[in-house]
N, C-alpha and C. Protein backbone atom coordinates (compact mmCIF):
# COMPACT_ATOMS: atom_id res chain seq x y z
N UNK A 1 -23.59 -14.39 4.68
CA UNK A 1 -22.24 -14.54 4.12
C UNK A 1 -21.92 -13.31 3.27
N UNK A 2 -20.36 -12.45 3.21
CA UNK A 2 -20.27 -11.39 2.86
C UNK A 2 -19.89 -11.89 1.20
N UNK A 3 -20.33 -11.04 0.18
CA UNK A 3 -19.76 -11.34 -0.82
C UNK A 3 -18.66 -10.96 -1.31
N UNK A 4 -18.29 -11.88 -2.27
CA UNK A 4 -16.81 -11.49 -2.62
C UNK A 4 -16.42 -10.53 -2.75
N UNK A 5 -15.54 -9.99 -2.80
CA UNK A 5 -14.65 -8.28 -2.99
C UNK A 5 -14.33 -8.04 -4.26
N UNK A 6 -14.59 -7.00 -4.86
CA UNK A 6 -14.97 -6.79 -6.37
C UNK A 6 -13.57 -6.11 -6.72
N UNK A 7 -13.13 -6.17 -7.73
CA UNK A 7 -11.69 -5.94 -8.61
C UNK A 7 -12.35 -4.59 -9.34
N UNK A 8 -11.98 -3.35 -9.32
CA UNK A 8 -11.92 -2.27 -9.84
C UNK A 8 -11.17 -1.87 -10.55
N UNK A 9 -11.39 -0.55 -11.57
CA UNK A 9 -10.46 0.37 -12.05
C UNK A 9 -10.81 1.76 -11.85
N UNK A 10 -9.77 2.07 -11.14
CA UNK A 10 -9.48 3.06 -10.82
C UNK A 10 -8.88 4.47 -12.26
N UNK A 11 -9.46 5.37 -12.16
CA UNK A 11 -9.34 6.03 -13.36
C UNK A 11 -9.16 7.75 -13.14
N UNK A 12 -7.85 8.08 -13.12
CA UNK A 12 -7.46 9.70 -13.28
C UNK A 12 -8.52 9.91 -14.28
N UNK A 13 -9.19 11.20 -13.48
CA UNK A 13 -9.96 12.39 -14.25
C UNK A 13 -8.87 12.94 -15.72
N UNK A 14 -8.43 14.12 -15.52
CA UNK A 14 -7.89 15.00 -15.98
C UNK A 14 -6.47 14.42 -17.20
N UNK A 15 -6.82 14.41 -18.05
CA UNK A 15 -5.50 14.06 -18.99
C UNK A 15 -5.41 12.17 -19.36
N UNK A 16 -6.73 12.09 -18.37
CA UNK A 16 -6.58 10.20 -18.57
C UNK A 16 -8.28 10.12 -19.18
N UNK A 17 -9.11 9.89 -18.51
CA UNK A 17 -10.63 10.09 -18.51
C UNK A 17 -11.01 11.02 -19.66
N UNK A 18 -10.94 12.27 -19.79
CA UNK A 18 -10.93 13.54 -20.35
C UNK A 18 -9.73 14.35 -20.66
N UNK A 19 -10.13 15.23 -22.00
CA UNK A 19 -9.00 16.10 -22.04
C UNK A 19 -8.79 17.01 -20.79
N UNK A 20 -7.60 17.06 -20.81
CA UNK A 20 -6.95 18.02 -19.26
C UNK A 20 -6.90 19.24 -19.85
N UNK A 21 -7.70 19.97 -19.58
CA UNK A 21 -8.16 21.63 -19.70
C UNK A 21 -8.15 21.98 -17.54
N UNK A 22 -6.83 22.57 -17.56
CA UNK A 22 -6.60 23.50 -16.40
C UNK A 22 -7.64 24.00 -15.45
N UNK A 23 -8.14 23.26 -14.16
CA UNK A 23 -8.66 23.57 -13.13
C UNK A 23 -10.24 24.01 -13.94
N UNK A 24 -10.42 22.92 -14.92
CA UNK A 24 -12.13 22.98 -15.16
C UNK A 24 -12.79 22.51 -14.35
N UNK A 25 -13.97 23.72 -14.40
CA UNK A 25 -15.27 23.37 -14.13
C UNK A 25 -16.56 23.76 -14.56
N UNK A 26 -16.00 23.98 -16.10
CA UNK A 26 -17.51 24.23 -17.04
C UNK A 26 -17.27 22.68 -18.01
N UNK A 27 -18.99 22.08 -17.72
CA UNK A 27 -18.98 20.76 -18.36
C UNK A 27 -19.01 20.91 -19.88
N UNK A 28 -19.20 22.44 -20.35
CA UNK A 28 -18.97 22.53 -21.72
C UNK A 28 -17.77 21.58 -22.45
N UNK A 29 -16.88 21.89 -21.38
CA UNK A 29 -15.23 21.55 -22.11
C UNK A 29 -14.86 20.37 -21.77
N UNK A 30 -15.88 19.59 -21.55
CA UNK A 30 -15.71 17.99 -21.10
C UNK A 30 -15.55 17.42 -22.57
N UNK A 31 -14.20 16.92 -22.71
CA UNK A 31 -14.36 15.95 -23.97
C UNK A 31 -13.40 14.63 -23.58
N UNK A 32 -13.81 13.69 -23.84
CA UNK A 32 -13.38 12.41 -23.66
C UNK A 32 -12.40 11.74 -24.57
N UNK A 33 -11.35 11.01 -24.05
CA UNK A 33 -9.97 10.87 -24.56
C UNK A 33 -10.90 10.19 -25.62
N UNK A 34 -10.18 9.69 -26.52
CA UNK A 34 -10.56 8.65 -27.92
C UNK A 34 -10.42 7.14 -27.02
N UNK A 35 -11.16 7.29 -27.46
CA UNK A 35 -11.47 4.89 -27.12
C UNK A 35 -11.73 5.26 -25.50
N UNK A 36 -11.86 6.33 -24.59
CA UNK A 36 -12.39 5.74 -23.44
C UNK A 36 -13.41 5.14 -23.37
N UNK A 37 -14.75 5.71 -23.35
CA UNK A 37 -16.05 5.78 -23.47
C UNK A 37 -16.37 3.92 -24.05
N UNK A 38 -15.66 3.09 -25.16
CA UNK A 38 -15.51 1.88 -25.42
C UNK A 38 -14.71 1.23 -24.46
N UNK A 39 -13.87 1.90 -24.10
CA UNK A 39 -13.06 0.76 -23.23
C UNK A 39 -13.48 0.95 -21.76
N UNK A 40 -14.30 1.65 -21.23
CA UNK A 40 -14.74 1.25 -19.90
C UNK A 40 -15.85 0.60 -19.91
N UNK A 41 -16.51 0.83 -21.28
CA UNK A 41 -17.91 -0.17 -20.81
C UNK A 41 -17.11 -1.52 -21.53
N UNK A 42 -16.04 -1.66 -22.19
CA UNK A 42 -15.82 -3.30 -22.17
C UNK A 42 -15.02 -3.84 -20.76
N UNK A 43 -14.66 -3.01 -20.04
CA UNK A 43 -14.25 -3.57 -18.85
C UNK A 43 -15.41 -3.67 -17.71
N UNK A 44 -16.40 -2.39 -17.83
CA UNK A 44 -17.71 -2.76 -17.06
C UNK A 44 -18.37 -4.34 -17.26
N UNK A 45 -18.42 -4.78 -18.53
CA UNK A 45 -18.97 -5.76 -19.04
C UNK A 45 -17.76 -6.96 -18.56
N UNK A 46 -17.05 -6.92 -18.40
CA UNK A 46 -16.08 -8.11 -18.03
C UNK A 46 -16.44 -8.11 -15.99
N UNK A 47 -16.50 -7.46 -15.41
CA UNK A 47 -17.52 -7.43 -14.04
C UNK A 47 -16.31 -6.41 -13.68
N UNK A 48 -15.76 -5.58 -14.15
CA UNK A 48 -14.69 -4.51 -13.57
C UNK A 48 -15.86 -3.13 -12.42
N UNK A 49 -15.79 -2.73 -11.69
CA UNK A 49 -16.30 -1.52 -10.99
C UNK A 49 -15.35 -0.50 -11.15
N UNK A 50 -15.89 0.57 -11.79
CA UNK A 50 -15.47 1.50 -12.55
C UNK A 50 -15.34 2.96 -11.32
N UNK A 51 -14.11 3.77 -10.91
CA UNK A 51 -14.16 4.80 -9.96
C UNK A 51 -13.53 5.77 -10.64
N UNK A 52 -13.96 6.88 -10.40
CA UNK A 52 -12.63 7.90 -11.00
C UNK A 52 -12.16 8.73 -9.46
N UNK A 53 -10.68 8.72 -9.72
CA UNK A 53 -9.93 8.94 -8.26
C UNK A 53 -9.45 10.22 -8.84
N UNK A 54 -8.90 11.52 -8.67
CA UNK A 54 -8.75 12.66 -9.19
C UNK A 54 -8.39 13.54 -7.86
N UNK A 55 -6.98 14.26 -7.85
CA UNK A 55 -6.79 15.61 -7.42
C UNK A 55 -7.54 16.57 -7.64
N UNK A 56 -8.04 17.51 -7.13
CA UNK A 56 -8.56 18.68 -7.65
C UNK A 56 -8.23 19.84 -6.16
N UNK A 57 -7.10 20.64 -7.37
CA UNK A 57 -6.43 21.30 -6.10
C UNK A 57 -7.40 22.71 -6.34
N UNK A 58 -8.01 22.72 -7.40
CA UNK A 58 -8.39 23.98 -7.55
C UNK A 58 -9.43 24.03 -6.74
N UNK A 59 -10.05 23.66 -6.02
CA UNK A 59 -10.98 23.72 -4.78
C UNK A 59 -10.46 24.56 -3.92
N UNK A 60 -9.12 23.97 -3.34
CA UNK A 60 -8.52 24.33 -2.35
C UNK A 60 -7.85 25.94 -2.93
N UNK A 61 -7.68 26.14 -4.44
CA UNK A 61 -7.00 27.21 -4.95
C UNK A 61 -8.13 28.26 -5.22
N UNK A 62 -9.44 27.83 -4.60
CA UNK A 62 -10.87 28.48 -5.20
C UNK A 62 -11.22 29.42 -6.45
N UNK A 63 -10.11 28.26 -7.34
CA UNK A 63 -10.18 28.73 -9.03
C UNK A 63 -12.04 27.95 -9.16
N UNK A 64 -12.73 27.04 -8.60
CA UNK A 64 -13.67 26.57 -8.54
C UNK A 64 -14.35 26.39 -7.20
N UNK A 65 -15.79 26.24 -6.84
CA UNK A 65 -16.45 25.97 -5.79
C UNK A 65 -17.04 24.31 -5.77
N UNK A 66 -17.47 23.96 -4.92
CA UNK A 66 -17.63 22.58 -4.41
C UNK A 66 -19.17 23.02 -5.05
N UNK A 67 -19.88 23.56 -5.42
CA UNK A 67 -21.11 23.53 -6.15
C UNK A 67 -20.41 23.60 -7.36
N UNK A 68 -20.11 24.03 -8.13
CA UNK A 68 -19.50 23.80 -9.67
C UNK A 68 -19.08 22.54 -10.05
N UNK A 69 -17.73 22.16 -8.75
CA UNK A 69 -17.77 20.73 -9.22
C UNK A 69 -18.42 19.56 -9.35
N UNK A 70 -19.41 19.93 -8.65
CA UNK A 70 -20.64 18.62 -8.01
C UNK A 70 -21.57 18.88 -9.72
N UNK A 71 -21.52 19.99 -10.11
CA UNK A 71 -22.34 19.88 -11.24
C UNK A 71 -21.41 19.53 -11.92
N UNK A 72 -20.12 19.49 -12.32
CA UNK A 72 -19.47 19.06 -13.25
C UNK A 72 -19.18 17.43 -13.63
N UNK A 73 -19.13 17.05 -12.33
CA UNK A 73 -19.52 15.79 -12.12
C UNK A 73 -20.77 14.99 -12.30
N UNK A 74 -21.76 15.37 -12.18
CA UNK A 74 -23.09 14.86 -12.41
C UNK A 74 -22.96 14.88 -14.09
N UNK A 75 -22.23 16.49 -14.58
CA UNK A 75 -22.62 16.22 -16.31
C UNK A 75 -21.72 14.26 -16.60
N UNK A 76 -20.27 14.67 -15.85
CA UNK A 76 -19.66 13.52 -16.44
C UNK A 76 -20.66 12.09 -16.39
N UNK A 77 -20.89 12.17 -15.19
CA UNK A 77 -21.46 10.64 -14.82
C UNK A 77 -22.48 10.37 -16.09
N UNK A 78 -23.26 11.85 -15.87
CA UNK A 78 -24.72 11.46 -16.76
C UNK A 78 -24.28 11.25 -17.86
N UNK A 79 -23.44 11.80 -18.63
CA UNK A 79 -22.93 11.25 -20.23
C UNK A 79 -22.17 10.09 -20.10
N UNK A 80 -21.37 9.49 -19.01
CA UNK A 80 -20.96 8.17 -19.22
C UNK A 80 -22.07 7.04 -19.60
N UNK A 81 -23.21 7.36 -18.42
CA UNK A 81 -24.14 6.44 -18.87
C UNK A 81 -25.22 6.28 -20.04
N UNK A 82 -24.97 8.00 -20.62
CA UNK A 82 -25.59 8.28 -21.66
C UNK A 82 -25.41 7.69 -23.29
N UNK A 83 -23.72 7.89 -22.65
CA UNK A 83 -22.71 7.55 -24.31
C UNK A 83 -22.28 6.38 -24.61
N UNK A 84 -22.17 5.83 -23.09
CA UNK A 84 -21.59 4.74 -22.75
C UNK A 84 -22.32 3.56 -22.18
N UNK A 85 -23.43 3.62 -21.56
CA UNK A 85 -24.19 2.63 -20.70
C UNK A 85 -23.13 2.44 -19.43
N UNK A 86 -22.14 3.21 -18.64
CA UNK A 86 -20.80 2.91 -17.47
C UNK A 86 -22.23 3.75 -17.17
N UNK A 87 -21.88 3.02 -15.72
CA UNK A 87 -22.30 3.75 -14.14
C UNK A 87 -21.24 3.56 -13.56
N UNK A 88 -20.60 5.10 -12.99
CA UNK A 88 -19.37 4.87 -11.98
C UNK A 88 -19.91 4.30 -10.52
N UNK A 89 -18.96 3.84 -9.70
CA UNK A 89 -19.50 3.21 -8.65
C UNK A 89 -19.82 4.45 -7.86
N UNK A 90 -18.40 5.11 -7.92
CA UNK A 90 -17.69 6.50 -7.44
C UNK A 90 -16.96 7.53 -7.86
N UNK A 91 -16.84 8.74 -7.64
CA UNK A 91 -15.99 9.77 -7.37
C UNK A 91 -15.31 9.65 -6.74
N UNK A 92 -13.52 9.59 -6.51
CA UNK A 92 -12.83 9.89 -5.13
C UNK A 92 -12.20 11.79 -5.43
N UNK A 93 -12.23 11.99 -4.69
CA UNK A 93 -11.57 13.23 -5.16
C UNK A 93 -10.79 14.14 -3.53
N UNK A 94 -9.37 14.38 -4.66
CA UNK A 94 -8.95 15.35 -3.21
C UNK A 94 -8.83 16.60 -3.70
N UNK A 95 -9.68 17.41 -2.25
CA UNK A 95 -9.77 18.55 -2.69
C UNK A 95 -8.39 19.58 -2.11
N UNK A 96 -7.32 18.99 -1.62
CA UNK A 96 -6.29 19.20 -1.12
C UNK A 96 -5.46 20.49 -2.24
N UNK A 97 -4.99 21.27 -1.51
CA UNK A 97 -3.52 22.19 -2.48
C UNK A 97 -2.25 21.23 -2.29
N UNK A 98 -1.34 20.80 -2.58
CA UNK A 98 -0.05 20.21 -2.64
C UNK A 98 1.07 21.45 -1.82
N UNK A 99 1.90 20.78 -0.51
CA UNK A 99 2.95 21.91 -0.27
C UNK A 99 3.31 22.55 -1.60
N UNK A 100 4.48 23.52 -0.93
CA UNK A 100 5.15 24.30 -2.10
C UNK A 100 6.12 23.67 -2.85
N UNK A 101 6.43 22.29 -2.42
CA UNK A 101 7.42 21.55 -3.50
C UNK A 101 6.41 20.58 -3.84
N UNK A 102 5.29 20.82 -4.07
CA UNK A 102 4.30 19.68 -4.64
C UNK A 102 4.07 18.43 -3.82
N UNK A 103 4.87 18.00 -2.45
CA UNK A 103 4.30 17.01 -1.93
C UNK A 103 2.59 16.89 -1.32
N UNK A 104 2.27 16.00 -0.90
CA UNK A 104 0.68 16.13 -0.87
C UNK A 104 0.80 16.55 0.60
N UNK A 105 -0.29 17.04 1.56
CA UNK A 105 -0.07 17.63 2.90
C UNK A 105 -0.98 17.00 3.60
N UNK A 106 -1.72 16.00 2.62
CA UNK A 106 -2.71 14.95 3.07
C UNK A 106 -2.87 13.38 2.72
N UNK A 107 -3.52 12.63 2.96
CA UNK A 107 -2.99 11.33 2.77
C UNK A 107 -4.05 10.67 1.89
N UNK A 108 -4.85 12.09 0.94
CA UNK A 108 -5.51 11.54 -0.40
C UNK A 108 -4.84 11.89 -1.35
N UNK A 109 -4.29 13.30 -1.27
CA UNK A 109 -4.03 13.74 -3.01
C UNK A 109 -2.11 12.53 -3.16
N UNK A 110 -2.99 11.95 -4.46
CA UNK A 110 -1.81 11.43 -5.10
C UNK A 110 -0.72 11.91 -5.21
N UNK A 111 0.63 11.07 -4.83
CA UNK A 111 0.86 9.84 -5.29
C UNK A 111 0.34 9.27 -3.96
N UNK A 112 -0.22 9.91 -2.89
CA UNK A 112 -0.77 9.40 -1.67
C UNK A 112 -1.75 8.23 -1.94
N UNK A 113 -1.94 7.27 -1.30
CA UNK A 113 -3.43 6.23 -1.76
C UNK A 113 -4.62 6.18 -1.16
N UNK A 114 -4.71 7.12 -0.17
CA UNK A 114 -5.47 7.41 0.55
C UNK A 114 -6.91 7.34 -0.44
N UNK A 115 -7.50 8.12 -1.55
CA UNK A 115 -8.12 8.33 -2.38
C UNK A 115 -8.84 6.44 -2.71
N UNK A 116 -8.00 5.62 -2.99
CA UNK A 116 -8.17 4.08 -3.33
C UNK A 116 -8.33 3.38 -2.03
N UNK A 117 -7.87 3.81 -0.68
CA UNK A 117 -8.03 2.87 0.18
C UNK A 117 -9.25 3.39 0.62
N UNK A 118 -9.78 4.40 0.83
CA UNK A 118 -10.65 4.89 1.12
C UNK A 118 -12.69 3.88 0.82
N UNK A 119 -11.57 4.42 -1.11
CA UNK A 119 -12.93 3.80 -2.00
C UNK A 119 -12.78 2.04 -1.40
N UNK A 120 -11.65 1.37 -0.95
CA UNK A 120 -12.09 -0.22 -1.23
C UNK A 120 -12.57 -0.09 0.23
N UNK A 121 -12.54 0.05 1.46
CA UNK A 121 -12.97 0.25 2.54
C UNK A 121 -14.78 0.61 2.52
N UNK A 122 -15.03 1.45 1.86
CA UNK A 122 -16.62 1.94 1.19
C UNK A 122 -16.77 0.57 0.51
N UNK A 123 -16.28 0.38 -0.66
CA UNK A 123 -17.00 -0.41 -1.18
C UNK A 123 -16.40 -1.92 -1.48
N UNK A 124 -15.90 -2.25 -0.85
CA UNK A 124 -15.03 -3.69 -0.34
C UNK A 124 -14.71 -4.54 -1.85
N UNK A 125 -13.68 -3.55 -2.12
CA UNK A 125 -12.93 -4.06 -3.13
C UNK A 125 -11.67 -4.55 -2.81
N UNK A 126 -11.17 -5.48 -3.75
CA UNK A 126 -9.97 -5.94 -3.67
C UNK A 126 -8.86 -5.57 -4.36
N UNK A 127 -8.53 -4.54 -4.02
CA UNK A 127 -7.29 -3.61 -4.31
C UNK A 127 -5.84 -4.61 -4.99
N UNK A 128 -5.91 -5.75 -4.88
CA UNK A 128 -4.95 -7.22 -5.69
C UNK A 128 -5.00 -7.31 -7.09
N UNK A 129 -6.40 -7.06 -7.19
CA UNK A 129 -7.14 -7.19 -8.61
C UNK A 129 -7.44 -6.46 -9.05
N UNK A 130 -7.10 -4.83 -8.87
CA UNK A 130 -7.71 -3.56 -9.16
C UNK A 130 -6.49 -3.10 -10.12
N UNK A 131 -6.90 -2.08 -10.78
CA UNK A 131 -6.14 -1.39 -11.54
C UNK A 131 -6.30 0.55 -11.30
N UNK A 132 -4.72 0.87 -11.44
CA UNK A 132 -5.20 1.98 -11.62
C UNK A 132 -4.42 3.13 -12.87
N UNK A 133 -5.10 3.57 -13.12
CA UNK A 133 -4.92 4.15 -14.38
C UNK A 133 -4.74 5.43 -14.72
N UNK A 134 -3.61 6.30 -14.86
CA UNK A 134 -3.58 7.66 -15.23
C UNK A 134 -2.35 8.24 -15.79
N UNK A 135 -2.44 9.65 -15.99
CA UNK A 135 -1.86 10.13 -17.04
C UNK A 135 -0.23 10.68 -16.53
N UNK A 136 0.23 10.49 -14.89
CA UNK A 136 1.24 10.85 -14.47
C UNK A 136 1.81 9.55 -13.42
N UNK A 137 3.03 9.57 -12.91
CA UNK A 137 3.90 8.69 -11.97
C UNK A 137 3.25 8.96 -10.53
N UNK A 138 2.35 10.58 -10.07
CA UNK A 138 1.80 10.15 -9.02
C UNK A 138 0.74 9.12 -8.87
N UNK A 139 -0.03 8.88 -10.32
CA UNK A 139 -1.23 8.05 -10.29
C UNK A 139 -0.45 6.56 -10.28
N UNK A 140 0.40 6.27 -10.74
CA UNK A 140 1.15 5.13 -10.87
C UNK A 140 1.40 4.34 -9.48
N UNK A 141 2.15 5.42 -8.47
CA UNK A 141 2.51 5.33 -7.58
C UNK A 141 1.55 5.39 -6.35
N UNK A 142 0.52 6.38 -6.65
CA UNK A 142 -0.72 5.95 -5.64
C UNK A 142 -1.48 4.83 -5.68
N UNK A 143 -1.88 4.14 -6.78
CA UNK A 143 -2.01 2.78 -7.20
C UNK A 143 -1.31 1.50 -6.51
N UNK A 144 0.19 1.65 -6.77
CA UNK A 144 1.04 0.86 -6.03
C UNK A 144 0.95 0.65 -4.80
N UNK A 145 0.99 1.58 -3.86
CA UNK A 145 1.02 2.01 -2.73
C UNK A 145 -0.42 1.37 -2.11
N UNK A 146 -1.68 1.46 -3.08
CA UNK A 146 -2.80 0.80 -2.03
C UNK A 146 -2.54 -0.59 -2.62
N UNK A 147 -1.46 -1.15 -3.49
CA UNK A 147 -1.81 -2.29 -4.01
C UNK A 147 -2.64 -2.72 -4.62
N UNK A 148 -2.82 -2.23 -5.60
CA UNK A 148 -3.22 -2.58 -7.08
C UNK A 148 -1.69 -2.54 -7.55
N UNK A 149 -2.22 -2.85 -9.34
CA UNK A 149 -1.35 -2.71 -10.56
C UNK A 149 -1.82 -1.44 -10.92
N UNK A 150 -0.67 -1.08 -11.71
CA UNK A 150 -0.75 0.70 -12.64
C UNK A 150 -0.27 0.82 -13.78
N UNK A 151 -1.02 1.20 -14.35
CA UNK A 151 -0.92 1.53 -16.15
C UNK A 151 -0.77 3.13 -16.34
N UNK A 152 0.40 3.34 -16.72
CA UNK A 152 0.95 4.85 -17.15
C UNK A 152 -0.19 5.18 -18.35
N UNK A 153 -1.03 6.22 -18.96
CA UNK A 153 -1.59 6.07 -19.76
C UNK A 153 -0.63 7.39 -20.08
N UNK A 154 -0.32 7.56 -20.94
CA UNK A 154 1.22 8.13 -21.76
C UNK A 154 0.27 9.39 -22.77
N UNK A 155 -0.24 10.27 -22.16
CA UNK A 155 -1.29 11.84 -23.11
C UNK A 155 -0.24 12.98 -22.88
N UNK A 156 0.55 12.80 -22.01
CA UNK A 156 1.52 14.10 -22.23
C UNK A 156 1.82 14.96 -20.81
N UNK A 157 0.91 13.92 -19.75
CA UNK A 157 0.41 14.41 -18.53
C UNK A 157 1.71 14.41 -17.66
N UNK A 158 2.89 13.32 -17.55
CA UNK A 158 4.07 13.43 -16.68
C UNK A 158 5.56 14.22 -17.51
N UNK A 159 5.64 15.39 -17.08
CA UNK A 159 6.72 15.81 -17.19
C UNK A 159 7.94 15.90 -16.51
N UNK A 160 8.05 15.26 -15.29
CA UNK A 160 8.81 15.63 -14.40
C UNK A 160 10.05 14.14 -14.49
N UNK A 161 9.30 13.31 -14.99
CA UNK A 161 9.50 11.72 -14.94
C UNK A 161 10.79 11.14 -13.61
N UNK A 162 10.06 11.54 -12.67
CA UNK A 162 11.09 10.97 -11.65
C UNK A 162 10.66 9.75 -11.05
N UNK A 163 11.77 9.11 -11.26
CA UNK A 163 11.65 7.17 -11.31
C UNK A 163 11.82 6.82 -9.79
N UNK A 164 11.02 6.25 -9.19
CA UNK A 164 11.15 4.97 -7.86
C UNK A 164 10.61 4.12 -8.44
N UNK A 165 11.17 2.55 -7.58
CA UNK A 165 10.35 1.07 -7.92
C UNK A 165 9.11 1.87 -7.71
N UNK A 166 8.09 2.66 -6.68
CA UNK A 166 7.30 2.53 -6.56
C UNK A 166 6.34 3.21 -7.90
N UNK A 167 6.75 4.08 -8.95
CA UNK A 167 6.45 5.10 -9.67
C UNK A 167 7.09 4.32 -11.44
N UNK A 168 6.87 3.02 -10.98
CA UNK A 168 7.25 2.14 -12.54
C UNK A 168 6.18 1.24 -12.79
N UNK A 169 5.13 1.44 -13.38
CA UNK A 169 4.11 1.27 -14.00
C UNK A 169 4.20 -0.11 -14.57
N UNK A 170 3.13 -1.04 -14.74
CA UNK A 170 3.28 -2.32 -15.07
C UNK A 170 3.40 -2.16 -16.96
N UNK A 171 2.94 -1.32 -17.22
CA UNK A 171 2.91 -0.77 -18.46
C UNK A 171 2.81 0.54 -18.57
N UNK A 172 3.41 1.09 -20.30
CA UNK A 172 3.22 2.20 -20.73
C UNK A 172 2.16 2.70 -21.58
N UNK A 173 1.06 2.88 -21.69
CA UNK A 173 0.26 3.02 -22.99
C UNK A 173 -0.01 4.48 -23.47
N UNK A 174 -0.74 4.23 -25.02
CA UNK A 174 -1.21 5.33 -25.39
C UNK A 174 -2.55 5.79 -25.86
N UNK A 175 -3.40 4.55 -25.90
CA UNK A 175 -4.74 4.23 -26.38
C UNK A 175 -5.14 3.70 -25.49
N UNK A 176 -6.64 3.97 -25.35
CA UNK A 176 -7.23 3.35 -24.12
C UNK A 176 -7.51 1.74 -24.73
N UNK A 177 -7.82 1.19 -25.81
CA UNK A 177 -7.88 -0.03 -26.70
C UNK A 177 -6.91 -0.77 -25.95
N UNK A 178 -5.14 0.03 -26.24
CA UNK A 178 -4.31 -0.89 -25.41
C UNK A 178 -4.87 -1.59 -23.97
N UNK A 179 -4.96 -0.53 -23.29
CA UNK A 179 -5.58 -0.39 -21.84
C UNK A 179 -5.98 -1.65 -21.51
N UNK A 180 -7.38 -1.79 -22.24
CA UNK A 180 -8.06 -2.88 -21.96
C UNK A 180 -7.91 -4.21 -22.38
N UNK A 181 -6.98 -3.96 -23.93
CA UNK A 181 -6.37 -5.39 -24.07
C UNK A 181 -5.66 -5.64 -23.28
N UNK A 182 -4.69 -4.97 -22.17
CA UNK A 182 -3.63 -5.47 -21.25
C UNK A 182 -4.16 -5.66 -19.68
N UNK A 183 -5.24 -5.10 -19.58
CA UNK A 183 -6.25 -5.37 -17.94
C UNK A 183 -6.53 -6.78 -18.40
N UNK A 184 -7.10 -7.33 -19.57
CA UNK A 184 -8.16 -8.19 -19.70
C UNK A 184 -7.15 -9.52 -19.91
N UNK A 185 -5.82 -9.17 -20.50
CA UNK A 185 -5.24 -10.45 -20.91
C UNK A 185 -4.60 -10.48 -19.01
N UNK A 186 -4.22 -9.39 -18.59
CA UNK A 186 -3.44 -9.81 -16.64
C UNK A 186 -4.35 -10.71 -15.97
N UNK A 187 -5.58 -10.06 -16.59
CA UNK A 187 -7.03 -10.44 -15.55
C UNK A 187 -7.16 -11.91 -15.51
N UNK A 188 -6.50 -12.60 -16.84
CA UNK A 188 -6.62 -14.07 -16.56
C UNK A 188 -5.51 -14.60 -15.54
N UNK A 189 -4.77 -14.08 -15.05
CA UNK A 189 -3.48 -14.77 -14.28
C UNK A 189 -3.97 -14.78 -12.77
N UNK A 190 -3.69 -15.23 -11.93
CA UNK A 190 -3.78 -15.84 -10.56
C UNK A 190 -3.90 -14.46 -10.21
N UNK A 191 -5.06 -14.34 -8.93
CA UNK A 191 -4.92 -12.74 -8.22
C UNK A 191 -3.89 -12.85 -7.56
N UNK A 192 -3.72 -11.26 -7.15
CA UNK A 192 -2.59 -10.82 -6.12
C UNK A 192 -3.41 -10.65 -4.93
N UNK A 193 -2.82 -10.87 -3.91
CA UNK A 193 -2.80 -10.20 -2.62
C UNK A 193 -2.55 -8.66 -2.11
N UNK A 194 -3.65 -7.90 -1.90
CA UNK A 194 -3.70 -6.47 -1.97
C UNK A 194 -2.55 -6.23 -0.55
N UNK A 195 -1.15 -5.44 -0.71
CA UNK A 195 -0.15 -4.93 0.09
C UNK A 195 -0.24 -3.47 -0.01
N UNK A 196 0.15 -2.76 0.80
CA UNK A 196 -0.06 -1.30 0.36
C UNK A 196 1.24 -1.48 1.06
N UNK A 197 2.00 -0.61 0.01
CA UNK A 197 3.83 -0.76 0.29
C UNK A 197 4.12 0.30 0.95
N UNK A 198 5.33 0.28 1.34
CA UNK A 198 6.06 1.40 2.20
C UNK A 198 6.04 2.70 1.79
């Protein structure tokens, strides 16, 4: 018998996760928003599976190499579990450039969902009950789109603020504290049925 399908959060790298320092990839300059590091291991501890989903165009812009980032990543993981006791499940990451008007040219880099359908397909989550979380309207909207809920986390990351139903966030926050008081109080209400919208 297959087991149940696990409810995730989904979590922007850059400006959500960590301070957003421009196409890094020295783990020196890894510093972690205030209250993350608490608020993912209280959602680990509530049975949440923890992913970080992330653009990274600078691959494709070879401001960085796919060996740099793989170490940059290992520092993150290893200090989550270091600082934090979080084991991520996963990395999603697109290593995609965005056309020249910023649309994605692939069907991971956000607001695409490719990145989330990917991860629940791997690891048979239920995208109904998932959350996803970041610092701009594409993360909002890539969220939507695989069906989850989306939490704007409000660091300074969307400037452009261009509104669709699909790019309107179930909330606005500014503390990751909020974050988890508002996953944990939804989390008691009836699941959704995972739709990945038009």
């Amino acid at each position: 018998m297959m087991p149940p399908a696990r409810a995730a959060i989904f979590v922007d790298k850059d400006g959500t996760l960590v301070d957003d320092v421009p196409y890094n990839a020295d783990p020196a300059l890894l510093r972690f928003k205030p209250g993350a590091l608490a608020a993912l291991s209280a959602l680990a501890a509530r049975g949440f599976v923890l992913l970080v989903a992330s653009n990274q165009s600078g691959l494709a812009r070879g401001f960085f190499t796919r060996v740099q980032f793989t170490l940059l990543q290992a520092v993150l993981e290893r200090r989550l579990l270091e600082e934090a006791g979080v084991a991520l499940l996963d990395v999603m990451i697109c290593p995609h450039a965005p056309a020249a008007d910023g649309t994605p040219q692939c069907p991971c880099r956000k607001p695409a969902p490719g990145l989330l359908l990917r991860a629940a397909r791997r690891h048979r989550l239920d995208l109904g009950r998932s959350w996803m979380v970041g610092d701009t309207l594409d993360d909002v909207e890539a969220g939507h789109r695989a069906g989850c809920r989306s939490i704007l986390f409000d660091s300074g990351g969307e400037t452009l603020w261009r509104h669709t139903p699909l790019r309107r966030p179930e909330v606005c926050l500014g503390e990751w504290d909020e974050v988890v008081h508002h996953i944990l109080a939804a989390d008691a209400a009836p699941a959704r049925t995972a739709a990945v919208q038009p």
